[in-house]
PDB file of N, CA and C in Angstrom:
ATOM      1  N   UNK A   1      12.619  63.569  13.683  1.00  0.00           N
ATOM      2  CA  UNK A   1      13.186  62.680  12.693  1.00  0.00           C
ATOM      3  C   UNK A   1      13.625  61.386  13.387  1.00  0.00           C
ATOM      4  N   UNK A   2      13.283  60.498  12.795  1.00  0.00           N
ATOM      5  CA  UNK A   2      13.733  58.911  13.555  1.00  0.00           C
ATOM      6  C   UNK A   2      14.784  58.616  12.876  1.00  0.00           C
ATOM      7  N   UNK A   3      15.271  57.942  13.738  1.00  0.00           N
ATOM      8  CA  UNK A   3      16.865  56.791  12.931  1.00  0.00           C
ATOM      9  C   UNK A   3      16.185  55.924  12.424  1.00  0.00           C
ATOM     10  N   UNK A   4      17.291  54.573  11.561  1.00  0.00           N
ATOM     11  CA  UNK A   4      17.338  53.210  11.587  1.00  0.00           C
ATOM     12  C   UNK A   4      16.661  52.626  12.529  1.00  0.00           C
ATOM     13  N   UNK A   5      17.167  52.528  13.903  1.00  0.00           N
ATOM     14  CA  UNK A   5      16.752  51.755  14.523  1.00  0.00           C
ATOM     15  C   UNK A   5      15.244  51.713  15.187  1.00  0.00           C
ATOM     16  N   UNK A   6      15.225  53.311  15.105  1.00  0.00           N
ATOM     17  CA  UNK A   6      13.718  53.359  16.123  1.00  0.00           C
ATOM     18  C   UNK A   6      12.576  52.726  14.624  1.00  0.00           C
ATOM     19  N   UNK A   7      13.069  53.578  13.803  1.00  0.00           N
ATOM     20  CA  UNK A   7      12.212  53.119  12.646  1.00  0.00           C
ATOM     21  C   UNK A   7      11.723  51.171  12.220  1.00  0.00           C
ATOM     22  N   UNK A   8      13.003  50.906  12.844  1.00  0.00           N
ATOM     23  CA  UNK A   8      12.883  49.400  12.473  1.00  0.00           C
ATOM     24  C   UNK A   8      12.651  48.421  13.928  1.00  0.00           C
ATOM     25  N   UNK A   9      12.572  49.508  14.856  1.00  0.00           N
ATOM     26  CA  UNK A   9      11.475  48.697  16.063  1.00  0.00           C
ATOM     27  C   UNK A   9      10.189  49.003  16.172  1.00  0.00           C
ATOM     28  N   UNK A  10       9.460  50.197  15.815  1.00  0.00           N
ATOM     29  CA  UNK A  10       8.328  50.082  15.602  1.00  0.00           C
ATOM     30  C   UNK A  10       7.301  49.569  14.488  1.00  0.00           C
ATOM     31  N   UNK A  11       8.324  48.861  13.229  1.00  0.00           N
ATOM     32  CA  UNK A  11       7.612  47.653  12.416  1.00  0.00           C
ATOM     33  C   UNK A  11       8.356  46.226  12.844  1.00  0.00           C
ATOM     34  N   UNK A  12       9.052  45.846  14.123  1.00  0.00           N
ATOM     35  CA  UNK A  12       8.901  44.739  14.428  1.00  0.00           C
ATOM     36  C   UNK A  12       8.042  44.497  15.479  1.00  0.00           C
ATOM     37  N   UNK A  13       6.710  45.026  15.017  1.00  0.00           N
ATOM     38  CA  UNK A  13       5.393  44.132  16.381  1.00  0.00           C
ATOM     39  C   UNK A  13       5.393  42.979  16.095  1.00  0.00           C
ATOM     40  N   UNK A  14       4.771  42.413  17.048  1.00  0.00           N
ATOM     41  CA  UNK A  14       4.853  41.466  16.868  1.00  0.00           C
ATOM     42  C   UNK A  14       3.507  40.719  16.093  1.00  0.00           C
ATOM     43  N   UNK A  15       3.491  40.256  14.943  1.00  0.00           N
ATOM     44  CA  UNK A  15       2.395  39.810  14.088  1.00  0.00           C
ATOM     45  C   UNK A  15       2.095  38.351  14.145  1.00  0.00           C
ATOM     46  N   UNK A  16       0.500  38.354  14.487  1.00  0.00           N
ATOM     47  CA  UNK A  16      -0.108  36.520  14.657  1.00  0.00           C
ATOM     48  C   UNK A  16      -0.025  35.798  13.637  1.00  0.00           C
ATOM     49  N   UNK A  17      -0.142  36.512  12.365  1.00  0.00           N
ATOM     50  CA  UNK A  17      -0.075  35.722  11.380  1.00  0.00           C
ATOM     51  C   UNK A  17       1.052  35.276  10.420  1.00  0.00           C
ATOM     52  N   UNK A  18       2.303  35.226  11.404  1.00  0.00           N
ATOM     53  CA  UNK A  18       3.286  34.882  10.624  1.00  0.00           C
ATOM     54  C   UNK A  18       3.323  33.028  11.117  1.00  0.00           C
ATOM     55  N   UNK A  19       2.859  32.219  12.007  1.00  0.00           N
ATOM     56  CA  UNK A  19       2.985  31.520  12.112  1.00  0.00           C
ATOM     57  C   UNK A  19       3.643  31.114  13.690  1.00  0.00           C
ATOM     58  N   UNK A  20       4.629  30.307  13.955  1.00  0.00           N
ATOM     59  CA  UNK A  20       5.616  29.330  14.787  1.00  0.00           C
ATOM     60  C   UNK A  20       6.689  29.405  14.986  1.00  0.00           C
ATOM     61  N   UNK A  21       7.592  29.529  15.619  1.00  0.00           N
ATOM     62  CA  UNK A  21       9.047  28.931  15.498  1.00  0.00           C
ATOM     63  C   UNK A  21       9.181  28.535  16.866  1.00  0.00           C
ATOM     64  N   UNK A  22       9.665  27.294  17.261  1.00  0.00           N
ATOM     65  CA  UNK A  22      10.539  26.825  18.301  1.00  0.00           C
ATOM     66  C   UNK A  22      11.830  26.902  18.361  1.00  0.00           C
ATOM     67  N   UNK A  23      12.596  27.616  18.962  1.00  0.00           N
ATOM     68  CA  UNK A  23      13.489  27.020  19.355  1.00  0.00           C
ATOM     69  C   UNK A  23      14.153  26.397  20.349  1.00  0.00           C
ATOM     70  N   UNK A  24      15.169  25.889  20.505  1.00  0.00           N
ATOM     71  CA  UNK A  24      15.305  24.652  21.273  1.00  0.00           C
ATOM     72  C   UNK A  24      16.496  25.128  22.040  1.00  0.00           C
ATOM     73  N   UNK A  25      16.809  25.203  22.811  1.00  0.00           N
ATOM     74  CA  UNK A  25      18.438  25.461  23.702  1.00  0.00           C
ATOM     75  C   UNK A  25      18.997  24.292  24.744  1.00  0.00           C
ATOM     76  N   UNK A  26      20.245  24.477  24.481  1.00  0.00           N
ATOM     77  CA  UNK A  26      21.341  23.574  25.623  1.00  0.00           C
ATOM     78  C   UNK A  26      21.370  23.870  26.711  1.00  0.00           C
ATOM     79  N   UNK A  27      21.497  23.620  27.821  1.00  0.00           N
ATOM     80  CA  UNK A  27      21.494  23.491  29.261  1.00  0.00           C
ATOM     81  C   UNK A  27      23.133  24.878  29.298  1.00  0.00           C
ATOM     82  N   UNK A  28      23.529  25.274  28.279  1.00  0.00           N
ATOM     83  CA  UNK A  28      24.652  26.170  28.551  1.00  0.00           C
ATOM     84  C   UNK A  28      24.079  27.407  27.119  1.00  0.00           C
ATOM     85  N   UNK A  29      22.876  27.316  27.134  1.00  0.00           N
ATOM     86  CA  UNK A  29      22.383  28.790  26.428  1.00  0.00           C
ATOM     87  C   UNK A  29      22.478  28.408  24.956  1.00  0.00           C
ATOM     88  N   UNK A  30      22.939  27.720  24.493  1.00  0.00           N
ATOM     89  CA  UNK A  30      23.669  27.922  23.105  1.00  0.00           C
ATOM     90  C   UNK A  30      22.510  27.033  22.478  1.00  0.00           C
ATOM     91  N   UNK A  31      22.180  27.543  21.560  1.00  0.00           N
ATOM     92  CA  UNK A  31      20.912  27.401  20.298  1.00  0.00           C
ATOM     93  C   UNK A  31      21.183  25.806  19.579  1.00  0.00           C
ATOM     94  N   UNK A  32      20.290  25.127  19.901  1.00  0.00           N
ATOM     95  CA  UNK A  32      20.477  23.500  19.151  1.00  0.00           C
ATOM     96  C   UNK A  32      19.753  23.624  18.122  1.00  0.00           C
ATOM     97  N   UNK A  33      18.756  23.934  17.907  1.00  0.00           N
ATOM     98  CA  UNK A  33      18.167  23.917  16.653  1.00  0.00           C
ATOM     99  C   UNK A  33      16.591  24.934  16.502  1.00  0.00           C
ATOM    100  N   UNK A  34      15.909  25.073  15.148  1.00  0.00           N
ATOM    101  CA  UNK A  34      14.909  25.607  15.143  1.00  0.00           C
ATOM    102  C   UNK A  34      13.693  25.236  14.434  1.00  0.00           C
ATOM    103  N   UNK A  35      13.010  24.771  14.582  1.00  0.00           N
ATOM    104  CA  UNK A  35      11.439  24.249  14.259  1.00  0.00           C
ATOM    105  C   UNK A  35      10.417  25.181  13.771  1.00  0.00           C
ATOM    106  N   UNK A  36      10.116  25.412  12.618  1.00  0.00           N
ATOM    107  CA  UNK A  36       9.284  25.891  11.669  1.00  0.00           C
ATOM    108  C   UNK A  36       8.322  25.438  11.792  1.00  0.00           C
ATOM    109  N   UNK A  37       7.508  25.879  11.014  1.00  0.00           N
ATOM    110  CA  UNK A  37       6.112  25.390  10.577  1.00  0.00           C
ATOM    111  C   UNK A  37       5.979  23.992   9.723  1.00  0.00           C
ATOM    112  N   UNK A  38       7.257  24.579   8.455  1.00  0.00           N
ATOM    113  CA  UNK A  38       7.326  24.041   7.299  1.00  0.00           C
ATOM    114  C   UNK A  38       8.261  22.510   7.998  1.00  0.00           C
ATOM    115  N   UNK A  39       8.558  22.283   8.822  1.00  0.00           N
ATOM    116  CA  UNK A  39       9.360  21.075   9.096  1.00  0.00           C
ATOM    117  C   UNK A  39       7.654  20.274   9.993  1.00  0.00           C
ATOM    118  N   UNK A  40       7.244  21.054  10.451  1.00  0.00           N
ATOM    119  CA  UNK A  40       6.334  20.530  10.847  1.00  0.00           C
ATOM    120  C   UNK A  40       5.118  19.599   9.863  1.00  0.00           C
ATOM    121  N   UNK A  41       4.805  20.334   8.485  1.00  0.00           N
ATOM    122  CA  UNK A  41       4.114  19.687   7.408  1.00  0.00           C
ATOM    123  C   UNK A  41       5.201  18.984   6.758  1.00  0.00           C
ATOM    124  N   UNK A  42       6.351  18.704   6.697  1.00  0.00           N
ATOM    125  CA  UNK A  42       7.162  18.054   5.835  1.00  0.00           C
ATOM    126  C   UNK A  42       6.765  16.169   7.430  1.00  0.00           C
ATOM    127  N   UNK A  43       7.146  17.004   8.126  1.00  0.00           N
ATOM    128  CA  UNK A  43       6.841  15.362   8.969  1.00  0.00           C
ATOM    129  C   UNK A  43       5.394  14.835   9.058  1.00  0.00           C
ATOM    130  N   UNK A  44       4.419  15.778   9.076  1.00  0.00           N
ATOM    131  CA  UNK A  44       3.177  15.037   8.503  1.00  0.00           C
ATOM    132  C   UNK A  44       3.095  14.475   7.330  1.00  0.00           C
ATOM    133  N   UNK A  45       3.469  15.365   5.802  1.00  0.00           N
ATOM    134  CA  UNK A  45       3.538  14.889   4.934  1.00  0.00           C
ATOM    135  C   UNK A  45       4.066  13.436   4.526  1.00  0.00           C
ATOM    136  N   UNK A  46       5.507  12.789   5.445  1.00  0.00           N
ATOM    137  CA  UNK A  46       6.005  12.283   5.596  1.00  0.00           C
ATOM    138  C   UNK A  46       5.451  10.760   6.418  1.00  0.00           C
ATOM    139  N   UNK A  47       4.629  11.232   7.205  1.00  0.00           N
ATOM    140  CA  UNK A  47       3.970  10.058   8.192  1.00  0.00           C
ATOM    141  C   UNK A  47       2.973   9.727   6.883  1.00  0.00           C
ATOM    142  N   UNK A  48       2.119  10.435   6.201  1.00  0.00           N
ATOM    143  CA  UNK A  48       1.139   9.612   5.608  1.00  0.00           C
ATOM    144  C   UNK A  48       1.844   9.114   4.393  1.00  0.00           C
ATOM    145  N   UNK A  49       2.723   9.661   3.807  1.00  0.00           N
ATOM    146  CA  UNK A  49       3.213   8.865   2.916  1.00  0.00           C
ATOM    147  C   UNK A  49       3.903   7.382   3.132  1.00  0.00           C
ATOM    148  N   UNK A  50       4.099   7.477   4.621  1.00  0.00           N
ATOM    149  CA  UNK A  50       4.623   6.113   5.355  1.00  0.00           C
ATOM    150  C   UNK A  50       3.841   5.053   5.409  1.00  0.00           C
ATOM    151  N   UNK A  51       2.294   5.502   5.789  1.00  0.00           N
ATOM    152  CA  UNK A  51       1.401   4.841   5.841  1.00  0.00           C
ATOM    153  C   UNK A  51       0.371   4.402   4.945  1.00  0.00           C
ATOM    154  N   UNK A  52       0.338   5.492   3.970  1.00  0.00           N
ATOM    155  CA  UNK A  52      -0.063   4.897   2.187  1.00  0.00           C
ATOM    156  C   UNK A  52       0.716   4.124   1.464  1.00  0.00           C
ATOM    157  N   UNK A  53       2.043   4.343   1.705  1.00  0.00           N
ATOM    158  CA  UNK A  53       3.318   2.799   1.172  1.00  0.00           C
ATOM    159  C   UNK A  53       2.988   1.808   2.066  1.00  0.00           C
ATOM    160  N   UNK A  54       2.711   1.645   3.328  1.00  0.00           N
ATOM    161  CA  UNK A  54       2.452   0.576   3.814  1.00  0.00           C
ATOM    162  C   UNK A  54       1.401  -0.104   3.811  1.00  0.00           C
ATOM    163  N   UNK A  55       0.193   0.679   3.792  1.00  0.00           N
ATOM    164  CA  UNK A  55      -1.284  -0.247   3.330  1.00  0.00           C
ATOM    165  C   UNK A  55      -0.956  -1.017   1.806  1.00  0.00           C
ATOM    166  N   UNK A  56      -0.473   0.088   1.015  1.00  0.00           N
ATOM    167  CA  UNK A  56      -0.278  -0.270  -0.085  1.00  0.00           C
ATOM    168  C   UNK A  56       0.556  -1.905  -0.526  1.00  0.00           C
ATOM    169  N   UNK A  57       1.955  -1.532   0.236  1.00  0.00           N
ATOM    170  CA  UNK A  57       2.675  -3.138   0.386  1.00  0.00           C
ATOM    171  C   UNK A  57       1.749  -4.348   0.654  1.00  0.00           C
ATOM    172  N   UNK A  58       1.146  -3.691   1.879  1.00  0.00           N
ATOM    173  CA  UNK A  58       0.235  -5.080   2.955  1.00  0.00           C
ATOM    174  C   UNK A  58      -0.613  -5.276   2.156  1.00  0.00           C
ATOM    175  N   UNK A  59      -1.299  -4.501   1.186  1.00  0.00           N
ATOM    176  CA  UNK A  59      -2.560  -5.140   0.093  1.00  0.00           C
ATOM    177  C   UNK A  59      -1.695  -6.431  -1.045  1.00  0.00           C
ATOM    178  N   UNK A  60      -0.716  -5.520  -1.752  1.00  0.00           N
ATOM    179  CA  UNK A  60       0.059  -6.355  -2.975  1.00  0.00           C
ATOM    180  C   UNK A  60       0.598  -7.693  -2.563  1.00  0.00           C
ATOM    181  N   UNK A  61       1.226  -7.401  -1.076  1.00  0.00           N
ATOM    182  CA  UNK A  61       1.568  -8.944  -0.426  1.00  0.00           C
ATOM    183  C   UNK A  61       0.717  -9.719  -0.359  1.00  0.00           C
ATOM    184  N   UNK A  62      -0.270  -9.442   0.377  1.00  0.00           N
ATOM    185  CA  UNK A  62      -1.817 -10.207   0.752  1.00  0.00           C
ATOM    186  C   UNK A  62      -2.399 -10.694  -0.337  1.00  0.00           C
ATOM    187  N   UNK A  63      -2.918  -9.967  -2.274  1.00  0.00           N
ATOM    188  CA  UNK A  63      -2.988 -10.545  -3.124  1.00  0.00           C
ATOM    189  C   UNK A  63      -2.170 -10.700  -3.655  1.00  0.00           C
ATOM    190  N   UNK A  64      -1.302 -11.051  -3.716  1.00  0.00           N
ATOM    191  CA  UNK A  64      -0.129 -11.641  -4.690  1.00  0.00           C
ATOM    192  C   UNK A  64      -0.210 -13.535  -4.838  1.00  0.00           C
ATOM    193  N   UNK A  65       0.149 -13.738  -5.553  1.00  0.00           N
ATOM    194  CA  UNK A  65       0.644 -15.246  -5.868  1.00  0.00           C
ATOM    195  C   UNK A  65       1.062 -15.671  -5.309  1.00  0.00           C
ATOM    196  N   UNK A  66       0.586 -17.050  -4.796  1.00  0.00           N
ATOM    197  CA  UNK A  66       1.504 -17.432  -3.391  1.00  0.00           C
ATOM    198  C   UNK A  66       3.262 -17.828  -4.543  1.00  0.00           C
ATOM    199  N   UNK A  67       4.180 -17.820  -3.874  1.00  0.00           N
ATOM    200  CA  UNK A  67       5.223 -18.461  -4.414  1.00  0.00           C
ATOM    201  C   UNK A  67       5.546 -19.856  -4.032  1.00  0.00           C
ATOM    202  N   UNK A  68       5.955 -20.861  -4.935  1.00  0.00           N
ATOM    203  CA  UNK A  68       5.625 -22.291  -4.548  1.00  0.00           C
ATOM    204  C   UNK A  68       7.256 -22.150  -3.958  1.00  0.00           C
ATOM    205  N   UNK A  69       7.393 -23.197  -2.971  1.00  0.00           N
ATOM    206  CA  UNK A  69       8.742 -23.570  -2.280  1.00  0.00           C
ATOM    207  C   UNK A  69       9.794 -23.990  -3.505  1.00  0.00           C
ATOM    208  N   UNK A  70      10.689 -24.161  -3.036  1.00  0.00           N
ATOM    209  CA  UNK A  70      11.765 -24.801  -4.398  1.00  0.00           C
ATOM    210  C   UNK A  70      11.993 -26.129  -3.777  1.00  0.00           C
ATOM    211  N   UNK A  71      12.015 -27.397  -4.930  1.00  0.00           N
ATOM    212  CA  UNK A  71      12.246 -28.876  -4.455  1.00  0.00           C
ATOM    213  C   UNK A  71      13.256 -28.858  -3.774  1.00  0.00           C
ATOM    214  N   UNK A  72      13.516 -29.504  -2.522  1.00  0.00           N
ATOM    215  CA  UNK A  72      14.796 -29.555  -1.952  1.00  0.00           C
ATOM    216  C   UNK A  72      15.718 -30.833  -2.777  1.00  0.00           C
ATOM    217  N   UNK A  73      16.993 -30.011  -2.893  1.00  0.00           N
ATOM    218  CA  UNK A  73      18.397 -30.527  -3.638  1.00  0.00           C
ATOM    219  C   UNK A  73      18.989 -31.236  -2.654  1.00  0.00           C
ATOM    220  N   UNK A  74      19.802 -32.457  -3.221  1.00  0.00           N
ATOM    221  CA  UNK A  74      20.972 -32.785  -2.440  1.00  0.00           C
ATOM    222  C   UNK A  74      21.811 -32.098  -2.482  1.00  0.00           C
ATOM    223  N   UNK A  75      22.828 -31.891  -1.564  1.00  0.00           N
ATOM    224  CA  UNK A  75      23.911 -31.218  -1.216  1.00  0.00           C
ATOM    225  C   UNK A  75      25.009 -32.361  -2.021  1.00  0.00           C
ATOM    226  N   UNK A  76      25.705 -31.048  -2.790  1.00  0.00           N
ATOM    227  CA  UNK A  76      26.894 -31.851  -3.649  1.00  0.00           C
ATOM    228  C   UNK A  76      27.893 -32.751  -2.592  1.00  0.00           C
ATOM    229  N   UNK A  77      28.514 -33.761  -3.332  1.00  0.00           N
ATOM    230  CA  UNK A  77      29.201 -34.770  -2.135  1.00  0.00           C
ATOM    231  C   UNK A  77      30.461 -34.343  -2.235  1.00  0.00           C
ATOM    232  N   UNK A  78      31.306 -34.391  -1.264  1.00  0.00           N
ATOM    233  CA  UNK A  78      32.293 -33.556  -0.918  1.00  0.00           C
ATOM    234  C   UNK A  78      34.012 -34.151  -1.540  1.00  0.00           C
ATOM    235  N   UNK A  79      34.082 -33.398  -2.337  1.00  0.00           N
ATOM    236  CA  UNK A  79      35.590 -34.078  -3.012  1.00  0.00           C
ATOM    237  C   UNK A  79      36.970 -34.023  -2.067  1.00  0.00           C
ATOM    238  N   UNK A  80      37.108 -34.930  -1.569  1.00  0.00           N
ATOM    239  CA  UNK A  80      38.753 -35.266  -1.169  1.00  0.00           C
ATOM    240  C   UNK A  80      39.860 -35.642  -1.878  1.00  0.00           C
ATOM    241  N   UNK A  81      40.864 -34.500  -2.080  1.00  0.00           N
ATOM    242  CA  UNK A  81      42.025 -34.876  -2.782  1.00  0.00           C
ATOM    243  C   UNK A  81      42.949 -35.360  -2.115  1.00  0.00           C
TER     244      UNK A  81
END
């Protein structure tokens, strides 16, 4: 008869198809952070959406209307009371 535990170490093999994780540690052991898969497609996702807003801008700027300058004004003359 098995326990808990033996039971629940021989279904943690280790499986290829779960993916990634990094994690990251401090120079004193202690866990800084952890890197997924899913952070990994959120920053790709993220770069091309950077770069489809930006072609996109650089086209609308490029055809757009030029804007004409504004006539230059005199500067109001200065009241001394």
């Amino acid at each position: 008869m098995m326990n808990k535990f033996e039971s629940q170490q021989s279904h943690s093999k280790l499986d290829t198809n779960e993916g990634w994780v990094v994690q990251v540690y401090g120079s004193n052991r202690r866990l800084l952070c952890v890197l997924e898969p899913l952070h990994g497609w959120v920053f790709l996702a993220g770069c091309c959406m950077g770069l489809l807003l930006s072609v996109v801008w650089f086209n609308a700027a490029r055809y757009s209307a030029p804007v004409e300058p504004m006539p230059p004004t005199e500067a109001p003359a200065l009241q001394i009371d």
